[in-house]
C-alpha atoms as a PDB file:
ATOM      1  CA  UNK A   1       0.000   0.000   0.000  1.00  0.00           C
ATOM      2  CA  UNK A   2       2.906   2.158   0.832  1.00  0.00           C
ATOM      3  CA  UNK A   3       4.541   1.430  -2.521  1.00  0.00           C
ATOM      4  CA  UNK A   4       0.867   2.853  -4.180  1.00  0.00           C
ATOM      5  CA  UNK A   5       0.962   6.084  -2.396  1.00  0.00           C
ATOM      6  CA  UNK A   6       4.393   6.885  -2.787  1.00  0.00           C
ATOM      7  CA  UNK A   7       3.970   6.280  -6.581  1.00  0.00           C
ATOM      8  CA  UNK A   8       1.119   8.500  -6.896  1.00  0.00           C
ATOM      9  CA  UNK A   9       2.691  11.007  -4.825  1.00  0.00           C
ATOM     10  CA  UNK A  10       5.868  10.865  -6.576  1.00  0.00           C
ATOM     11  CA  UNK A  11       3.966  11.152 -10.314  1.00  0.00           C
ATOM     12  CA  UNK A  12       2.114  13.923  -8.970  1.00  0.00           C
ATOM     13  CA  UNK A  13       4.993  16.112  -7.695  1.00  0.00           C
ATOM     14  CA  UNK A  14       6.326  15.813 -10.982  1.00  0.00           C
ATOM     15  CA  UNK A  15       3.405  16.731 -12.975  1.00  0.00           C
ATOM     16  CA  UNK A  16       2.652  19.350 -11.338  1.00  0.00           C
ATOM     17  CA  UNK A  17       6.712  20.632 -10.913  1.00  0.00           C
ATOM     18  CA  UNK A  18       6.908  20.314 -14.743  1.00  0.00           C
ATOM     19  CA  UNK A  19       3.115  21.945 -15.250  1.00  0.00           C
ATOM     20  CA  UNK A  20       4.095  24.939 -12.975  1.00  0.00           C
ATOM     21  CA  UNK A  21       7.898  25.297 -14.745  1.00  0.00           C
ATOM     22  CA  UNK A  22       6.393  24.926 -17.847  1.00  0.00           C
ATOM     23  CA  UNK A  23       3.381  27.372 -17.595  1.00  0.00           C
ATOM     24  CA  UNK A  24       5.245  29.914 -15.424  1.00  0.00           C
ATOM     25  CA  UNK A  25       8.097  30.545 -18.583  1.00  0.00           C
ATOM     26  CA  UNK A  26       5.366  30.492 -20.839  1.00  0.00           C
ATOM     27  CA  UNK A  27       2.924  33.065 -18.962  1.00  0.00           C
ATOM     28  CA  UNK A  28       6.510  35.519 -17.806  1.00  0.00           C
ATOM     29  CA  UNK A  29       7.398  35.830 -21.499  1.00  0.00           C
ATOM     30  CA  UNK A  30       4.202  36.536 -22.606  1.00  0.00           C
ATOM     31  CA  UNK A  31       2.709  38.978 -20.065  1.00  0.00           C
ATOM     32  CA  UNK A  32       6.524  40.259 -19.617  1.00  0.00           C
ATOM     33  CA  UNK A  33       6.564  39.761 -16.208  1.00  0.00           C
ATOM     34  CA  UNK A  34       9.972  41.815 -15.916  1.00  0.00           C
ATOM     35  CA  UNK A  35       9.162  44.613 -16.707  1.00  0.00           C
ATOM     36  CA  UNK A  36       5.711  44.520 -15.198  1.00  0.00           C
ATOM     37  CA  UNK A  37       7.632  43.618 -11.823  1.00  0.00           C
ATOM     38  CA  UNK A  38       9.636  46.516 -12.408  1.00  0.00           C
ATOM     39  CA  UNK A  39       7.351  49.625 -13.492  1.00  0.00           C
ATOM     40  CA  UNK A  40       4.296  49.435 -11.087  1.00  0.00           C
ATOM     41  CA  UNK A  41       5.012  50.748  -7.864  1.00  0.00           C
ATOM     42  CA  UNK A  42       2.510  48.150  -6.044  1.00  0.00           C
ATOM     43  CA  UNK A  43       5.606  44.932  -6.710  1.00  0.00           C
ATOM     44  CA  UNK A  44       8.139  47.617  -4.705  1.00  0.00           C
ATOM     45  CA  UNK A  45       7.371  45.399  -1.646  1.00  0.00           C
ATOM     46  CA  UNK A  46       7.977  42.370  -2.930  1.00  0.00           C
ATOM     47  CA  UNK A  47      11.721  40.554  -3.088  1.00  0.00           C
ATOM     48  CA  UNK A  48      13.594  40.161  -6.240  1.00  0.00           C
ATOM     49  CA  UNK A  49      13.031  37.469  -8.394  1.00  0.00           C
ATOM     50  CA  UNK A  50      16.670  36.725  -8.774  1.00  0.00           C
ATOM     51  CA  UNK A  51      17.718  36.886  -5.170  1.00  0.00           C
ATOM     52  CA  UNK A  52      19.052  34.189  -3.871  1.00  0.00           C
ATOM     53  CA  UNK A  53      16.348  33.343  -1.581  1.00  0.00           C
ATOM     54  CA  UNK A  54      13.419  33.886  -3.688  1.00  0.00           C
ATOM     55  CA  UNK A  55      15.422  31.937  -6.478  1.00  0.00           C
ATOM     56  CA  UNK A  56      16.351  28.563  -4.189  1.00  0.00           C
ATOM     57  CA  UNK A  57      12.608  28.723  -3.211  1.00  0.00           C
ATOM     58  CA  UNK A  58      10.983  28.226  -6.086  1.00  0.00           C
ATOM     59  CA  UNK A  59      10.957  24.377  -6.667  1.00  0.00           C
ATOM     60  CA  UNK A  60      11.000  23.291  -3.205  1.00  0.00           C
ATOM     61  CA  UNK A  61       7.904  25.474  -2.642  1.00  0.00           C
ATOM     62  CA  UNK A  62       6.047  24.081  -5.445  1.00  0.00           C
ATOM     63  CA  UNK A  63       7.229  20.115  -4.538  1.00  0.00           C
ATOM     64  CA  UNK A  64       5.370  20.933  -1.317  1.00  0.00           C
ATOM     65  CA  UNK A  65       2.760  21.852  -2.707  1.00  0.00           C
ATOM     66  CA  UNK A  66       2.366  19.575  -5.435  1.00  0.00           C
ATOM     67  CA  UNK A  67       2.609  16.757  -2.292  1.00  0.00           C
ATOM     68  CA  UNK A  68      -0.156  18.967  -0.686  1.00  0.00           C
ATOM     69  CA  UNK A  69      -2.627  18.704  -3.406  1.00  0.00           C
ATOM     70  CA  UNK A  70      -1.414  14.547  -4.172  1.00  0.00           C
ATOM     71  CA  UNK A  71      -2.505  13.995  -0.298  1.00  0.00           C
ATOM     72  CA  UNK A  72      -5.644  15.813  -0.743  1.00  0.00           C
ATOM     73  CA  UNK A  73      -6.634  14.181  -4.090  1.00  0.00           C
ATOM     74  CA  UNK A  74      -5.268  10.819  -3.128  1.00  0.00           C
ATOM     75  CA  UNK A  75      -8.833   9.810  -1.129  1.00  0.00           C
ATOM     76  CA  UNK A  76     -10.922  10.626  -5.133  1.00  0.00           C
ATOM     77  CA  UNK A  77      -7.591   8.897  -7.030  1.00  0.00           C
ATOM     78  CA  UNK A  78      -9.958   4.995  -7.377  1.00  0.00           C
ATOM     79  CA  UNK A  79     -12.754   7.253  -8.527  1.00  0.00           C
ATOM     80  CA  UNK A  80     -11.034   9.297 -11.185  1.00  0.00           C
ATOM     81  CA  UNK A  81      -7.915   7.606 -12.089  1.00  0.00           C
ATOM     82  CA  UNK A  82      -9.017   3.741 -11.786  1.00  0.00           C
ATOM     83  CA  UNK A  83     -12.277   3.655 -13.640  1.00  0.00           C
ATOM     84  CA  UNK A  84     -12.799   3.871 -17.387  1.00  0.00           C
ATOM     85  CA  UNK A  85     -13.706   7.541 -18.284  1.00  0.00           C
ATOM     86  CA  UNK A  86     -13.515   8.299 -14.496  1.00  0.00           C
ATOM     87  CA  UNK A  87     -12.157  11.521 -14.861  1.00  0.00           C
ATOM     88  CA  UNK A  88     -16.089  12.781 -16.879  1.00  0.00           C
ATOM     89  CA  UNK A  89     -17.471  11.770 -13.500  1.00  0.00           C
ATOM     90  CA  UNK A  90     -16.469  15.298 -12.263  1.00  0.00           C
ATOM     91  CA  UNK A  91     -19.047  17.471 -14.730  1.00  0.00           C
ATOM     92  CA  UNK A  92     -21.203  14.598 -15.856  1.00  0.00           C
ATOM     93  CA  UNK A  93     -23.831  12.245 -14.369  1.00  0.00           C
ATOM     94  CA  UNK A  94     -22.716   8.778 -14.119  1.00  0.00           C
ATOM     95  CA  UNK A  95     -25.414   7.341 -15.439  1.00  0.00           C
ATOM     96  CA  UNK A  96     -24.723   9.399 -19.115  1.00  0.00           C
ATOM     97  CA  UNK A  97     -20.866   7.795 -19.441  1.00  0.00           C
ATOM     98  CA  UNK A  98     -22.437   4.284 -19.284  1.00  0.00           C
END
């Protein structure tokens, strides 16, 4: 059982590590987050993004909470994951899949 969870937990972490990395480049070079950052006075409280803190942070932060939402997730995982066309069951009546 052990195994189980610590596969699922390990697959999700690195979804979601490789979702956020992934959509985070993709959303800072299109909304140019730099510059953004740097013009509007309401950021001046906020750290640097390339400090050395802020920068080390990153991925740990986001592999605790991609462990966060695995946990919470895990208890729907046999009624999403498992069953054929599980993952309709969310918007749709189960008596329309079958």
């Amino acid at each position: 059982m052990k195994k189980k969870i610590r596969g699922y937990l390990g697959r999700f972490v690195l979804l979601h590590v490789i979702t956020y990395i992934v959509c985070g480049i993709f959303f800072m070079e299109l909304h140019n987050y730099g510059e953004a950052l740097s013009t509007m006075e309401y950021f001046r409280l906020y750290s640097d993004l390339e400090t050395p803190l802020v920068a080390a942070s990153i991925i740990p932060m986001q592999i605790l909470r991609g462990g966060l939402l695995a946990l919470f997730l895990y208890p729907f995982h046999s009624t999403y994951i498992k069953k054929q066309h599980g993952w309709l069951l969310k918007d749709w009546d189960e008596d329309l899949i079958y």
